[in-house]
C-alpha atoms as a PDB file:
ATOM      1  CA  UNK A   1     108.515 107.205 116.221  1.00  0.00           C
ATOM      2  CA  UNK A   2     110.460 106.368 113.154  1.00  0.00           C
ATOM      3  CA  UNK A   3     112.545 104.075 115.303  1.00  0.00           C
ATOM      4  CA  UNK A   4     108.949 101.960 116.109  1.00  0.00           C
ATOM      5  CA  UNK A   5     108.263 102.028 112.123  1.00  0.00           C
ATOM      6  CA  UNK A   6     111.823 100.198 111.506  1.00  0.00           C
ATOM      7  CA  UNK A   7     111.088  97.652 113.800  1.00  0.00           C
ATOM      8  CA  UNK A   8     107.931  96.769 112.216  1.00  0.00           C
ATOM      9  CA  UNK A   9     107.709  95.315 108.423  1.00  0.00           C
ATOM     10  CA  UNK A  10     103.740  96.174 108.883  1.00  0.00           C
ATOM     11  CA  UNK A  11     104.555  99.577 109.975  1.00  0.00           C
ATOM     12  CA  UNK A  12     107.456 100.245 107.377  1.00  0.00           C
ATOM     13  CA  UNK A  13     104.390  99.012 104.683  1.00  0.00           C
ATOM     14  CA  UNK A  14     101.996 101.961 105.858  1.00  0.00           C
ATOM     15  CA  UNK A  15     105.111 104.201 106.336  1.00  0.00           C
ATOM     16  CA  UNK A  16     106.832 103.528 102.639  1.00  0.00           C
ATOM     17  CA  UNK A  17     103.723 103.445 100.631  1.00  0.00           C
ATOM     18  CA  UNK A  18     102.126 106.110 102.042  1.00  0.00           C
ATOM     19  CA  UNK A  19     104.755 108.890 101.028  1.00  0.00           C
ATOM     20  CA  UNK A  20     105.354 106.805  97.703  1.00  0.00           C
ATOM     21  CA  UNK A  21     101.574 108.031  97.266  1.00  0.00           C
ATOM     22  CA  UNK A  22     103.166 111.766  97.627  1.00  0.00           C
ATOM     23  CA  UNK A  23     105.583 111.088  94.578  1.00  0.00           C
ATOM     24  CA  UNK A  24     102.600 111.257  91.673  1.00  0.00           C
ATOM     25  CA  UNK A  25     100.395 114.185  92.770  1.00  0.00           C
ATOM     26  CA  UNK A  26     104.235 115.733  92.974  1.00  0.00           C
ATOM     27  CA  UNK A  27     104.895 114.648  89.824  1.00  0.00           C
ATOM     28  CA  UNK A  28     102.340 116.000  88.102  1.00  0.00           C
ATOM     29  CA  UNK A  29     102.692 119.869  89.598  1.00  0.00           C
ATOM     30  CA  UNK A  30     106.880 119.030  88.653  1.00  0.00           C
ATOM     31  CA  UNK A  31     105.258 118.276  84.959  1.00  0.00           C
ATOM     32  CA  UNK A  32     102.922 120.923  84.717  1.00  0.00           C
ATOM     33  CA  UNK A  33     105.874 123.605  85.803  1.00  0.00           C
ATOM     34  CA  UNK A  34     107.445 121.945  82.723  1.00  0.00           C
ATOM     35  CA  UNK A  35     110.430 119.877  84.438  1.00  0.00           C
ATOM     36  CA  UNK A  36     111.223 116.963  82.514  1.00  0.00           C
ATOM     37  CA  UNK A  37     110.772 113.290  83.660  1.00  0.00           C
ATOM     38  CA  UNK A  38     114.624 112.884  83.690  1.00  0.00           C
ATOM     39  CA  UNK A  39     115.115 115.585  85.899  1.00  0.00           C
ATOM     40  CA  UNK A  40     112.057 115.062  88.397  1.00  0.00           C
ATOM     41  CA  UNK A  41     114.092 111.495  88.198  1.00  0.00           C
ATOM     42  CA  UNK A  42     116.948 113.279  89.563  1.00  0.00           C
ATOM     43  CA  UNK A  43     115.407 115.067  92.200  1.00  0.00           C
ATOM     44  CA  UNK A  44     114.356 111.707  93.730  1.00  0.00           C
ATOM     45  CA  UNK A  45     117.587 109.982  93.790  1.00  0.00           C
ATOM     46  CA  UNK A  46     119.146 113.306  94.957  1.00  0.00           C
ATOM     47  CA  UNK A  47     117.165 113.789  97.698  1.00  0.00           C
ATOM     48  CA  UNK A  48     117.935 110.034  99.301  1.00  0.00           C
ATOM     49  CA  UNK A  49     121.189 110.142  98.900  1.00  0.00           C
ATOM     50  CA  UNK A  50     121.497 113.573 100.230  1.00  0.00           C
ATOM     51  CA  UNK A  51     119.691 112.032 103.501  1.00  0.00           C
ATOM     52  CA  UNK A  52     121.138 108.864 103.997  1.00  0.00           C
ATOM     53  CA  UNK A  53     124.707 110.268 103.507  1.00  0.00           C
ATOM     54  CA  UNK A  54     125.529 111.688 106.959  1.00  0.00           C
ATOM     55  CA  UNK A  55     124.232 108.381 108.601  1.00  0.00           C
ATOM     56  CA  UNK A  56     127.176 106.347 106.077  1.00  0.00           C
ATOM     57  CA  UNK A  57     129.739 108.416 107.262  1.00  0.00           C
ATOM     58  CA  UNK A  58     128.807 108.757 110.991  1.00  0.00           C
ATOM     59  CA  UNK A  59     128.930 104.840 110.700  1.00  0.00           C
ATOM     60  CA  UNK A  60     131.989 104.881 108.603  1.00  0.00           C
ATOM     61  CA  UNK A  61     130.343 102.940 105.802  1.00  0.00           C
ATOM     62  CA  UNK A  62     130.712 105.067 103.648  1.00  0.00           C
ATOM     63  CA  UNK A  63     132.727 102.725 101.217  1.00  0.00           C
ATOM     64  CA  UNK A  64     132.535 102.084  97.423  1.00  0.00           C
ATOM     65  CA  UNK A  65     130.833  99.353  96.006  1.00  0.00           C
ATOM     66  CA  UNK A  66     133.220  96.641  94.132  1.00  0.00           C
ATOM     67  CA  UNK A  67     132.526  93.373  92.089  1.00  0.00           C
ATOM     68  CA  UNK A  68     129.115  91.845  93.348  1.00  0.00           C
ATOM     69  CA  UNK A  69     128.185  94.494  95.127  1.00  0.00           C
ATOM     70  CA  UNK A  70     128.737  97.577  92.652  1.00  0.00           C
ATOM     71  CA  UNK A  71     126.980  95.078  90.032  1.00  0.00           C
ATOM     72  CA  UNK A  72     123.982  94.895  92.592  1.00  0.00           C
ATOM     73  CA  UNK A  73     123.541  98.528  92.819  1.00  0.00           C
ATOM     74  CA  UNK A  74     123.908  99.281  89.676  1.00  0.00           C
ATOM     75  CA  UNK A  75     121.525  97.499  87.956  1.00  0.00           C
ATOM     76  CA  UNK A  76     119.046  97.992  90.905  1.00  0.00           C
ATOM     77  CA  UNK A  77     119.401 101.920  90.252  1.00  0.00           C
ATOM     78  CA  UNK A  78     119.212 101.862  86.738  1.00  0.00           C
ATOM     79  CA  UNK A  79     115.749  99.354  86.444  1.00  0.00           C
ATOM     80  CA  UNK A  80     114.213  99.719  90.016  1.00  0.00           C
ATOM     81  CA  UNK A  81     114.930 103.698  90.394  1.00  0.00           C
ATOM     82  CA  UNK A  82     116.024 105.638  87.090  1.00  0.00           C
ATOM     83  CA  UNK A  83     114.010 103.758  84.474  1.00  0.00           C
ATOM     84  CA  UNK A  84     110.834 103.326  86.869  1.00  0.00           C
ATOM     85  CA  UNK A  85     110.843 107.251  88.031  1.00  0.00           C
ATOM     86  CA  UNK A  86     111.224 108.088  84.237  1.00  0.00           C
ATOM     87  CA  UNK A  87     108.119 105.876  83.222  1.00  0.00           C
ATOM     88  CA  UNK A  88     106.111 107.699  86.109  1.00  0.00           C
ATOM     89  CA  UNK A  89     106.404 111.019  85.485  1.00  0.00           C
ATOM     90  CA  UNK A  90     106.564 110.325  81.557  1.00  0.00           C
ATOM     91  CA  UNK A  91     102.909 108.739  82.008  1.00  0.00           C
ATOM     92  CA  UNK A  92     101.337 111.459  84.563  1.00  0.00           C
ATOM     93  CA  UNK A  93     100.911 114.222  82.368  1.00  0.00           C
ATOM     94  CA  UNK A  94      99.075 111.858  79.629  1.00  0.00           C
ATOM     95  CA  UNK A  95      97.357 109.366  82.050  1.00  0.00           C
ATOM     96  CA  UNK A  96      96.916 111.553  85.544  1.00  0.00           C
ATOM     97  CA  UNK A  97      98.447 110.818  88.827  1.00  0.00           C
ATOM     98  CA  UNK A  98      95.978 108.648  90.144  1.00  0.00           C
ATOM     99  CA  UNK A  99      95.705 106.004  87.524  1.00  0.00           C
ATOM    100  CA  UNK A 100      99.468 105.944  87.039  1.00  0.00           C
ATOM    101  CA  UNK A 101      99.514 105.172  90.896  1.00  0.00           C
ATOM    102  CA  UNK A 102      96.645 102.564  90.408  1.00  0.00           C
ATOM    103  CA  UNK A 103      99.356 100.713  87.981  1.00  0.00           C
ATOM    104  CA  UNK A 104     101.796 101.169  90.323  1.00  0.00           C
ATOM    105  CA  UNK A 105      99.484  99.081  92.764  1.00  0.00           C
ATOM    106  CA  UNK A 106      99.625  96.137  90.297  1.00  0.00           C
ATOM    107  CA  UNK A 107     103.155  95.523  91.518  1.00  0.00           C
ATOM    108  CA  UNK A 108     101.971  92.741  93.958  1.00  0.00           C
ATOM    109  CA  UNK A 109     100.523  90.652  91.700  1.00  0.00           C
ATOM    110  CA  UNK A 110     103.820  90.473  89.505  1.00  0.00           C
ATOM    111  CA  UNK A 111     105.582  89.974  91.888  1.00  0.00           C
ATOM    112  CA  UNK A 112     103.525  86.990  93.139  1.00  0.00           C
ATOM    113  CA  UNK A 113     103.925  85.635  90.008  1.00  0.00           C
ATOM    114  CA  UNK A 114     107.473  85.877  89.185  1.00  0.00           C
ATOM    115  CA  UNK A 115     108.068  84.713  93.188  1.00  0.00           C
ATOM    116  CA  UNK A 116     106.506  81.464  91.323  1.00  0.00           C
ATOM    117  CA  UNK A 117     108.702  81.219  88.912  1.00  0.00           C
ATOM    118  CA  UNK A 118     111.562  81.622  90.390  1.00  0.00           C
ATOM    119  CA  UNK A 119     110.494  78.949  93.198  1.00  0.00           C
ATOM    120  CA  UNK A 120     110.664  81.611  96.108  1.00  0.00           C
ATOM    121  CA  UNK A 121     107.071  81.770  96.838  1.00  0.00           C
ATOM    122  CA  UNK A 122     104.726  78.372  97.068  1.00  0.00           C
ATOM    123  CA  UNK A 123     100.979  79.848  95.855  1.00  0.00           C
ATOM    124  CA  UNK A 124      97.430  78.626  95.970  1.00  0.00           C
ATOM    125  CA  UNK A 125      94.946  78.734  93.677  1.00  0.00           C
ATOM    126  CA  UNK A 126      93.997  81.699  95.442  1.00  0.00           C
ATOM    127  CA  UNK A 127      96.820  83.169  94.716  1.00  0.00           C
ATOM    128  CA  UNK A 128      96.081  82.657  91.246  1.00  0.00           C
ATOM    129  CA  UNK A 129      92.564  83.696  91.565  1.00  0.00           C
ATOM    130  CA  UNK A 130      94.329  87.272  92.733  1.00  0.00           C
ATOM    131  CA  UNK A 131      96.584  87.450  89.984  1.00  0.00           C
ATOM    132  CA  UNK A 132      93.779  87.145  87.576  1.00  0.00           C
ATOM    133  CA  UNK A 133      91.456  89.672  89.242  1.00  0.00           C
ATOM    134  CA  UNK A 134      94.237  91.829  89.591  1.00  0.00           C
ATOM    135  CA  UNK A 135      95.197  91.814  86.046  1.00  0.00           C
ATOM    136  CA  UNK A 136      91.526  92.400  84.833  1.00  0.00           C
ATOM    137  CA  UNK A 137      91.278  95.277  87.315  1.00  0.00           C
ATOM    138  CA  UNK A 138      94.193  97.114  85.184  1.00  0.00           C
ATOM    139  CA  UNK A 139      92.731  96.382  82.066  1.00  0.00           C
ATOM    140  CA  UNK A 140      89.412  98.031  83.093  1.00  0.00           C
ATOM    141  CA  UNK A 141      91.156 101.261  84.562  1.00  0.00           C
ATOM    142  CA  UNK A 142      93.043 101.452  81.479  1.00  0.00           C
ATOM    143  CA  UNK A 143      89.820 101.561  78.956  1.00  0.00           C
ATOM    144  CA  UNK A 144      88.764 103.736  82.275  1.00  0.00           C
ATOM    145  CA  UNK A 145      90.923 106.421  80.765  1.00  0.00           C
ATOM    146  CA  UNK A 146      91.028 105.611  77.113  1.00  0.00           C
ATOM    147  CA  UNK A 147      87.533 104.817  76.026  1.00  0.00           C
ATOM    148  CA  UNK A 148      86.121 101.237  75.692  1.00  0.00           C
ATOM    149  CA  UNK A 149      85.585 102.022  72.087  1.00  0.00           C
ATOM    150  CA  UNK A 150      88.664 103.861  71.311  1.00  0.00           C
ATOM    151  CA  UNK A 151      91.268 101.355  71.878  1.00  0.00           C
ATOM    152  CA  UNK A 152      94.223 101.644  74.144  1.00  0.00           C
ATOM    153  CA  UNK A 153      97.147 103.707  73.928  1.00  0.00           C
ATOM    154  CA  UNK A 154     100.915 103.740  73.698  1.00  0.00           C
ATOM    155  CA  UNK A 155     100.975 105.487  76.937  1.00  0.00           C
ATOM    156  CA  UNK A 156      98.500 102.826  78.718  1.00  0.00           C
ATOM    157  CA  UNK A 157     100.258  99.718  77.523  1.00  0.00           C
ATOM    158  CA  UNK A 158     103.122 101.471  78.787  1.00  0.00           C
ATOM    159  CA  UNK A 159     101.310 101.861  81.903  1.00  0.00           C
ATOM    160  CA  UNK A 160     100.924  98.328  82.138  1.00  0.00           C
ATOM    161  CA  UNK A 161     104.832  97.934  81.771  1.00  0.00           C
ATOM    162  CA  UNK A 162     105.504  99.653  84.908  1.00  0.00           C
ATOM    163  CA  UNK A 163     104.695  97.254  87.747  1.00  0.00           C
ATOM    164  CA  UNK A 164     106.503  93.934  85.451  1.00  0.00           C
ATOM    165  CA  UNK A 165     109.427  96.298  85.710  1.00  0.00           C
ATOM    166  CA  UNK A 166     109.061  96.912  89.705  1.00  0.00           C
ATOM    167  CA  UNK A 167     108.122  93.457  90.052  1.00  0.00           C
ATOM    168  CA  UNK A 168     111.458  92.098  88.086  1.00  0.00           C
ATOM    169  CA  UNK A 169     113.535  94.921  90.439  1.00  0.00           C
ATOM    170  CA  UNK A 170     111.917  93.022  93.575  1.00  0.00           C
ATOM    171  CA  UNK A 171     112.838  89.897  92.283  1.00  0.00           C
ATOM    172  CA  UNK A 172     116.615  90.976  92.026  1.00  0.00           C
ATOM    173  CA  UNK A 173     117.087  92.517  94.361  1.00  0.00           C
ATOM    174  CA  UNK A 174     116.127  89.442  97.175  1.00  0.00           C
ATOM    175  CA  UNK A 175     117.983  86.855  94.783  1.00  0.00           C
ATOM    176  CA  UNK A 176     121.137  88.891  94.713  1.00  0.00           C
ATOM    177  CA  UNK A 177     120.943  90.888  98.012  1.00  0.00           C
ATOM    178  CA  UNK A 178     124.383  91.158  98.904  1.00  0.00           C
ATOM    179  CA  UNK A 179     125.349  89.262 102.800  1.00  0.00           C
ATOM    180  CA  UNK A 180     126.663  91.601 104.808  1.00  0.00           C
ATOM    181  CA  UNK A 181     125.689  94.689 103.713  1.00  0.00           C
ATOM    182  CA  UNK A 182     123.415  97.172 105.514  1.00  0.00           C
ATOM    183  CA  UNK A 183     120.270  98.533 103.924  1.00  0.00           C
ATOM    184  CA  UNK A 184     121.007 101.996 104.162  1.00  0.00           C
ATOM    185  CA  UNK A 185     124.502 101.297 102.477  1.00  0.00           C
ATOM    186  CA  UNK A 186     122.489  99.753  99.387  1.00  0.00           C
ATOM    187  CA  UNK A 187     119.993 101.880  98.967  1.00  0.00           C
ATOM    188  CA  UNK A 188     122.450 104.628  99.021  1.00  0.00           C
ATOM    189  CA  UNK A 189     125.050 103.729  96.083  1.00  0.00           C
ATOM    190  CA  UNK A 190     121.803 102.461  94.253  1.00  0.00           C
ATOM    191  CA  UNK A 191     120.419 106.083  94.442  1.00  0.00           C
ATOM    192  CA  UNK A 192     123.942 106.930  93.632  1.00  0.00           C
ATOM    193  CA  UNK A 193     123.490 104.761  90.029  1.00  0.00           C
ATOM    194  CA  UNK A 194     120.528 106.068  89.607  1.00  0.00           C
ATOM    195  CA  UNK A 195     121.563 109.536  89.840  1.00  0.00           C
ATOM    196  CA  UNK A 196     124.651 109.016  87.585  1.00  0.00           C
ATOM    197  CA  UNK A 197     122.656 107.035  84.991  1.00  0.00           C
ATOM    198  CA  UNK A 198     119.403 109.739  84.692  1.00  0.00           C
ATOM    199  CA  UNK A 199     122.356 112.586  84.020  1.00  0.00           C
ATOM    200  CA  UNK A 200     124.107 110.896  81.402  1.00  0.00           C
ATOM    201  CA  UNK A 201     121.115 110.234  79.974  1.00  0.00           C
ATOM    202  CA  UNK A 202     119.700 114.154  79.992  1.00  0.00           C
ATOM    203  CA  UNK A 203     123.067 115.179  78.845  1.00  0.00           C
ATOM    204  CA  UNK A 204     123.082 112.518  76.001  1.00  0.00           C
ATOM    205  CA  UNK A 205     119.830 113.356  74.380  1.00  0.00           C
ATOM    206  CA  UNK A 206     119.333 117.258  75.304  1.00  0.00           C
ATOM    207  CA  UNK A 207     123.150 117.971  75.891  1.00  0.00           C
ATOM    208  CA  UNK A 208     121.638 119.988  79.065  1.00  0.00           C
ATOM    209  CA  UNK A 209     120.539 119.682  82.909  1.00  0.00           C
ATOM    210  CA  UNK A 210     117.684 122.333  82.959  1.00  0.00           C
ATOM    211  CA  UNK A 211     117.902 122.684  86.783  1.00  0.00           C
ATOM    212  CA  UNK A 212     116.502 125.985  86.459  1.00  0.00           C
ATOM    213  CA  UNK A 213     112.849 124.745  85.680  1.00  0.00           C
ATOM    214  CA  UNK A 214     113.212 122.842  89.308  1.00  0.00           C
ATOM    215  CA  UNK A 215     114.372 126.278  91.085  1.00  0.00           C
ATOM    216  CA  UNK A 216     110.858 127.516  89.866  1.00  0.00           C
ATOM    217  CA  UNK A 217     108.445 125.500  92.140  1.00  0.00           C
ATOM    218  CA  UNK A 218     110.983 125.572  95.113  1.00  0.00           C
ATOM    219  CA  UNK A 219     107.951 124.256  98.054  1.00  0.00           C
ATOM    220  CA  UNK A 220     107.128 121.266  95.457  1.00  0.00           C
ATOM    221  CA  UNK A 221     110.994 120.506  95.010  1.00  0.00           C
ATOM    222  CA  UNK A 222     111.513 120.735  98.544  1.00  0.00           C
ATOM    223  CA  UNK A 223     108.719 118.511  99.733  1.00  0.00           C
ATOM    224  CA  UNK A 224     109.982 116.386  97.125  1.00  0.00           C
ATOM    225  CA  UNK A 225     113.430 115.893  98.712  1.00  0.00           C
ATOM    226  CA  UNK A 226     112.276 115.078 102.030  1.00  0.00           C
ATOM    227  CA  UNK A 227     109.767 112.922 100.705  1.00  0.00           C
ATOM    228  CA  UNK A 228     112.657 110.438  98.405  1.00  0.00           C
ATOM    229  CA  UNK A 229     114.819 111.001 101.768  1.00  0.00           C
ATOM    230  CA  UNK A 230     112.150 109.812 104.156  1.00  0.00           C
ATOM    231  CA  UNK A 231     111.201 106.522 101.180  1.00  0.00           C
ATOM    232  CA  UNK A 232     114.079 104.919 100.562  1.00  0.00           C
ATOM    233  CA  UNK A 233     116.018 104.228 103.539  1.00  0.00           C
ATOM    234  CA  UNK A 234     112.605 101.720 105.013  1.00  0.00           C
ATOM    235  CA  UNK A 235     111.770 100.916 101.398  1.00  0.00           C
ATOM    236  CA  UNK A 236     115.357  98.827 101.227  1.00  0.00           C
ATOM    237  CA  UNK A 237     115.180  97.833 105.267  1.00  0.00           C
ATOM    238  CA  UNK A 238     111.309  96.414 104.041  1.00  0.00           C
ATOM    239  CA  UNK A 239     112.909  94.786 101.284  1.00  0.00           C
ATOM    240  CA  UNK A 240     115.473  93.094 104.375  1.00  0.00           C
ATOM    241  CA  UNK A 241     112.826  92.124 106.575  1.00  0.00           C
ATOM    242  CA  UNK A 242     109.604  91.154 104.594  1.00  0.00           C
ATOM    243  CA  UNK A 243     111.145  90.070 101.386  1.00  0.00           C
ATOM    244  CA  UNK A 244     109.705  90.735  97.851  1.00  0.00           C
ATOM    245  CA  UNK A 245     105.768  89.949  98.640  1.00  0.00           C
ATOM    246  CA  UNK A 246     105.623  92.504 101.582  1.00  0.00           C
ATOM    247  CA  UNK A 247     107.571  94.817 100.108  1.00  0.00           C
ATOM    248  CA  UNK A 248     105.770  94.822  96.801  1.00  0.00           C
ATOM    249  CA  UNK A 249     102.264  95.717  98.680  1.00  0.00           C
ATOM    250  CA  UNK A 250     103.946  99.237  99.011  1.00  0.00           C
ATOM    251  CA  UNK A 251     101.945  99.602  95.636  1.00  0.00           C
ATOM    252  CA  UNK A 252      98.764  99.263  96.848  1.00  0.00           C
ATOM    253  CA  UNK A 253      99.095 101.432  99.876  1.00  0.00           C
ATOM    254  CA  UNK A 254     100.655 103.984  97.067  1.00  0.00           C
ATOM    255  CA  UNK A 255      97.859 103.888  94.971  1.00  0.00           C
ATOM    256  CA  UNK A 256      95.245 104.778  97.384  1.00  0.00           C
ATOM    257  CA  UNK A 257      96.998 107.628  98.810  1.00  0.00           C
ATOM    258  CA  UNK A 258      97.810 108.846  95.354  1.00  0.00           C
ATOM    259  CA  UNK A 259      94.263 108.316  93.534  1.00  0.00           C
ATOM    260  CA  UNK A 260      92.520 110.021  95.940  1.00  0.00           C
ATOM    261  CA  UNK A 261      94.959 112.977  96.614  1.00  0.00           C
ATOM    262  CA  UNK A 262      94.867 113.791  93.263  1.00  0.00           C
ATOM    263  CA  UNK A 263      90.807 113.539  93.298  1.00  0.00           C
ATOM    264  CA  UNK A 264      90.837 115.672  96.164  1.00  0.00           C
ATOM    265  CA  UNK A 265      93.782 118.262  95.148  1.00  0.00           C
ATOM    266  CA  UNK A 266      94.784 118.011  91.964  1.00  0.00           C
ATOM    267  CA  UNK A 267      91.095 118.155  90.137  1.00  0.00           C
ATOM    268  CA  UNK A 268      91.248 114.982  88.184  1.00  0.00           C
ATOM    269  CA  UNK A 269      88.355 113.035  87.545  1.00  0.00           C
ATOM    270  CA  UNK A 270      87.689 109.282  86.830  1.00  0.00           C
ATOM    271  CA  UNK A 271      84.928 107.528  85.016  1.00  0.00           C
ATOM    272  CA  UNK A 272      82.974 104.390  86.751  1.00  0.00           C
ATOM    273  CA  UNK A 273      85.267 102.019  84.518  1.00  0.00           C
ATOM    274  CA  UNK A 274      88.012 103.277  86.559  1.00  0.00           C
ATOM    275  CA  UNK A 275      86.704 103.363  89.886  1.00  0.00           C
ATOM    276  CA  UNK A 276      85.521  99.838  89.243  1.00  0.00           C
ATOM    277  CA  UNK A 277      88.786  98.863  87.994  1.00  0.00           C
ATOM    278  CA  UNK A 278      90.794  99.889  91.087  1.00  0.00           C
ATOM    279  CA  UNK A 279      88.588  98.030  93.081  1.00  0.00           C
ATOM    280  CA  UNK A 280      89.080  95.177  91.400  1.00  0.00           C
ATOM    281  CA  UNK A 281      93.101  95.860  91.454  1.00  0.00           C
ATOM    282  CA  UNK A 282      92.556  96.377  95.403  1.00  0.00           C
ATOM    283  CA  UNK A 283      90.596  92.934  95.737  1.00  0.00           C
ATOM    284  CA  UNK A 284      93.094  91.175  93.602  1.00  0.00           C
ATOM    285  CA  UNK A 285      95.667  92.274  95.443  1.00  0.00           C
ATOM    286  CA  UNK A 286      94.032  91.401  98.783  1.00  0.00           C
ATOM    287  CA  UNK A 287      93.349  87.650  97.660  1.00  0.00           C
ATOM    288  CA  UNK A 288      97.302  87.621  96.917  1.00  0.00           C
ATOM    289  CA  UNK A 289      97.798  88.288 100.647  1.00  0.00           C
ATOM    290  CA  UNK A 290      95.568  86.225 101.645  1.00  0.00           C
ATOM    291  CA  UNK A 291      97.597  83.012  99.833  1.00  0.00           C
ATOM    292  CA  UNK A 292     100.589  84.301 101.357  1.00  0.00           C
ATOM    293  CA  UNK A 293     102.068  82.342 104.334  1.00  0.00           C
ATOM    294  CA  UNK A 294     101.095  82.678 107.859  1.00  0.00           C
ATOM    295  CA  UNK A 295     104.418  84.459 108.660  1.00  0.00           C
ATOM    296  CA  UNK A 296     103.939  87.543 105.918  1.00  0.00           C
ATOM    297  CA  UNK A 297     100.195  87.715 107.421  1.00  0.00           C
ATOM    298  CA  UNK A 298     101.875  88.585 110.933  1.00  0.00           C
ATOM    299  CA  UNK A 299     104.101  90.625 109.792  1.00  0.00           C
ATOM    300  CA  UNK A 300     101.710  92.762 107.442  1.00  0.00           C
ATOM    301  CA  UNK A 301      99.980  93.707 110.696  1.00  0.00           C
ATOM    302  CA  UNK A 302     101.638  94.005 113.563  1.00  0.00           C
END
């Protein structure tokens, strides 16, 4: 089955941002047992590189990264992977899983628009008609949260940061993807960066790894693992075959798997603000598919 999902850029869509959906209900039982973001971090890029290493060696790719390459994965683990995780689970506990997800699923539209800029993406005035709803459609889920009256916080501007950051990472990562080199390979030393650059960072400001917090909630842990093992492997062979556009839909497919999980699961509640924000997200980001070529249509659903 997963060898029909890797064959399909539609399928890989479903596939990827489906368990991506997993990661914030996850996130937010990891933050209510007390595990800091850092380390949740950790557990992520842990649990892909723990999956995708047997398949490197087997292949006997398992080589390091030098000059263009190492740069590649490095800065694509430290913004795309460590800095994005730490955002999420930073903003979960203070915003709730689903609306961090629903900012997650804003990741199209940036990407759209920095596919402009950079000339890799022709767009309509649909397109631009997307971007706009979509960007409205945040705003509204964040007074969703905060209050209209209130004013918004820290921690849903920062909310807002989130998808300009996965956007940029999509960006890079097609303008610099290195020729030659297999998916797997890159996704693996980029976990690898991650990994290295989330420790360092614990270590630096709490002069600790409190592992011990993740060896309380084992089955979430665990689920966890499989989860980051199952991701990133088809989120860097989407990335190959459907480019930054497809790829950045992920979001979307994220977003309603992890708004209405946590509904369902985790308790949380949403006022009509919200609710009427993400479908405004949803539509914007549908009008940016629409303006997308006949090609990416295809391959969004075969």
């Amino acid at each position: 089955m997963l060898e029909a999902i890797y064959k399909s850029p539609g399928g890989l869509l479903i596939y990827t941002g489906g368990l991506f959906g997993l990661t914030f209900p996850l996130g937010k039982l990891a933050s209510q047992a007390g595990v800091p973001p850092t380390v949740w971090a950790m557990v992520i890029s842990l649990g892909a590189i723990l999956f995708i290493a047997p398949d490197l060696w087997k292949r006997r790719d398992f080589i390091p990264p030098r000059g263009p390459v190492l740069q590649y994965v490095m800065i694509s683990g430290l913004m795309s992977f460590a800095l994005v995780n730490v955002i999420i689970f930073a903003l979960i506990p203070r915003l709730g899983a689903g609306q961090v997800g629903l900012m997650f699923a804003l990741s199209p539209v940036f990407t759209l628009a920095l596919s402009v800029l950079f000339k890799l993406k022709g767009v309509s005035a649909l397109g631009v008609l997307g971007i706009v709803v979509g960007l409205f459609g945040a705003i509204n889920v964040v007074l969703g949260r905060d209050g209209a009256g209130s004013g918004i916080s820290f921690w849903a501007l920062l909310g807002l940061v989130l998808p300009m950051i996965l956007a940029a990472g999509n960006i890079y990562r097609t303008l610099h993807w290195p020729e030659g080199q297999h998916p797997a390979s890159l996704a693996f030393w980029s976990q690898g960066a991650s990994l290295l650059g989330l420790i360092i960072v614990q270590i630096a400001f709490y002069g600790a790894l409190p592992v011990a917090w993740v060896a309380e909630i084992p089955l979430v842990t665990g689920v966890q693992l499989i989860s980051a093992a199952l991701i990133f492997p088809a989120y860097f062979r989407l990335q190959h075959l459907g480019g930054p556009l497809l790829l950045s839909q992920t979001g979307y497919v994220a977003a309603a798997t992890s708004l209405f999980s946590a509904t369902l699961f985790l308790g949380e509640r949403y006022s009509t603000i919200t609710w009427a924000g993400a479908g405004l997200v949803f539509f914007g980001i549908a009008l940016t598919i629409l303006a997308q070529s006949k090609v990416s249509l295809r391959r969004l659903w075969v």
